[in-house]
Protein backbone atom coordinates (compact mmCIF):
# COMPACT_ATOMS: atom_id res chain seq x y z
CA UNK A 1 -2.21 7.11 13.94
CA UNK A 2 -5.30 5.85 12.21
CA UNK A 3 -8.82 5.72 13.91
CA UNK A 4 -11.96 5.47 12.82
CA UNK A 5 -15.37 6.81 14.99
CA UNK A 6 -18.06 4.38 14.70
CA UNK A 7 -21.24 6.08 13.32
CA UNK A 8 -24.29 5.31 14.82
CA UNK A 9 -26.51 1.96 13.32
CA UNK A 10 -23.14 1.28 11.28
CA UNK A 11 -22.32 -2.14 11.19
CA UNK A 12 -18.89 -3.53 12.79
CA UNK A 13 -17.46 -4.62 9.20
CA UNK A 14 -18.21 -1.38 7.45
CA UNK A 15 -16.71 0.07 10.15
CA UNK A 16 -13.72 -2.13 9.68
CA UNK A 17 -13.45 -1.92 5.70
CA UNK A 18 -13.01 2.42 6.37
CA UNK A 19 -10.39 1.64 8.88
CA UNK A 20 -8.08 -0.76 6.42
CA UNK A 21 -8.86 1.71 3.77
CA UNK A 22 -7.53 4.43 5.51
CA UNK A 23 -4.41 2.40 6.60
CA UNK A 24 -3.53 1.79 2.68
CA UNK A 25 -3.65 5.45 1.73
CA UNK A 26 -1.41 6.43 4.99
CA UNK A 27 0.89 4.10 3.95
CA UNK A 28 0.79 2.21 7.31
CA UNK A 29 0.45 -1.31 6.96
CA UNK A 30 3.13 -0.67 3.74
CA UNK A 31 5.73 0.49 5.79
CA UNK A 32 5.16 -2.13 8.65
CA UNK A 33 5.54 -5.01 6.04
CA UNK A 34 8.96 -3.33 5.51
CA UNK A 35 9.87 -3.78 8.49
CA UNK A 36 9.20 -6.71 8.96
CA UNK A 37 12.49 -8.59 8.32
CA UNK A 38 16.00 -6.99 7.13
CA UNK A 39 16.22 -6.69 3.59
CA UNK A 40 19.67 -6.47 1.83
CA UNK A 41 20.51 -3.01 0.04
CA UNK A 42 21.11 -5.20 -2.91
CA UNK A 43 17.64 -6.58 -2.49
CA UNK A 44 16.13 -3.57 -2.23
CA UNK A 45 17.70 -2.04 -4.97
CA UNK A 46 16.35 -5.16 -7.11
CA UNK A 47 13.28 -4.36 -5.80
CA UNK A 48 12.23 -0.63 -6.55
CA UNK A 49 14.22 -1.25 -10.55
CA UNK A 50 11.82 -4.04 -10.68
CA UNK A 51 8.93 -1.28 -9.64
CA UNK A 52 10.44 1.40 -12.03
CA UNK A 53 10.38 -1.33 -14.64
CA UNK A 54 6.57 -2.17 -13.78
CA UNK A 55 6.00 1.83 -14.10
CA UNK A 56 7.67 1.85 -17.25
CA UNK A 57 6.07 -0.67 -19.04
CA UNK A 58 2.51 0.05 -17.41
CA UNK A 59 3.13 3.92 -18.67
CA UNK A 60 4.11 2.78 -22.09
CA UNK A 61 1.39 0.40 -22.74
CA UNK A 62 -1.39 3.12 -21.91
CA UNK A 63 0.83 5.39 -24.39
CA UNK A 64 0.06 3.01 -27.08
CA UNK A 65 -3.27 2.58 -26.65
C-alpha cells in the first residue's frame, strides 16, 4: 500500500507527483492496468516477445554505439 505524509508548507501537487512516483516504482498502477480486462494467453505471449524484442534491439543499438 502506497502513502505519502504531507510535509509541512508542501504544496498539494508536489505532494501528488511523490505519490504517482512511488506507485510506478511499486509496480501498482502496472499491475492494475493488467487487470483490467482478460487478456488471451496467446495475447500475452505476443505481448512480452514483443517486449523481449524491444529489449533486444534497445540493448543492441547501445552495443553499437
Amino acid at each position: 500500500m502506497a502513502q505519502v505524509q504531507i510535509r509541512p508548507n508542501e504544496s498539494l501537487d508536489s505532494a501528488l507527483k511523490r505519490f504517482k512516483k512511488q506507485l510506478q516504482q511499486t509496480g501498482i498502477l502496472k499491475e492494475a492496468r493488467a487487470h483490467e480486462h482478460y487478456e488471451k494467453p496467446s495475447d500475452r505471449k505476443r505481448r512480452t516477445a514483443a517486449a523481449r524484442r524491444r529489449k533486444m534491439l534497445q540493448e543492441a543499438r547501445r552495443a553499437n554505439s
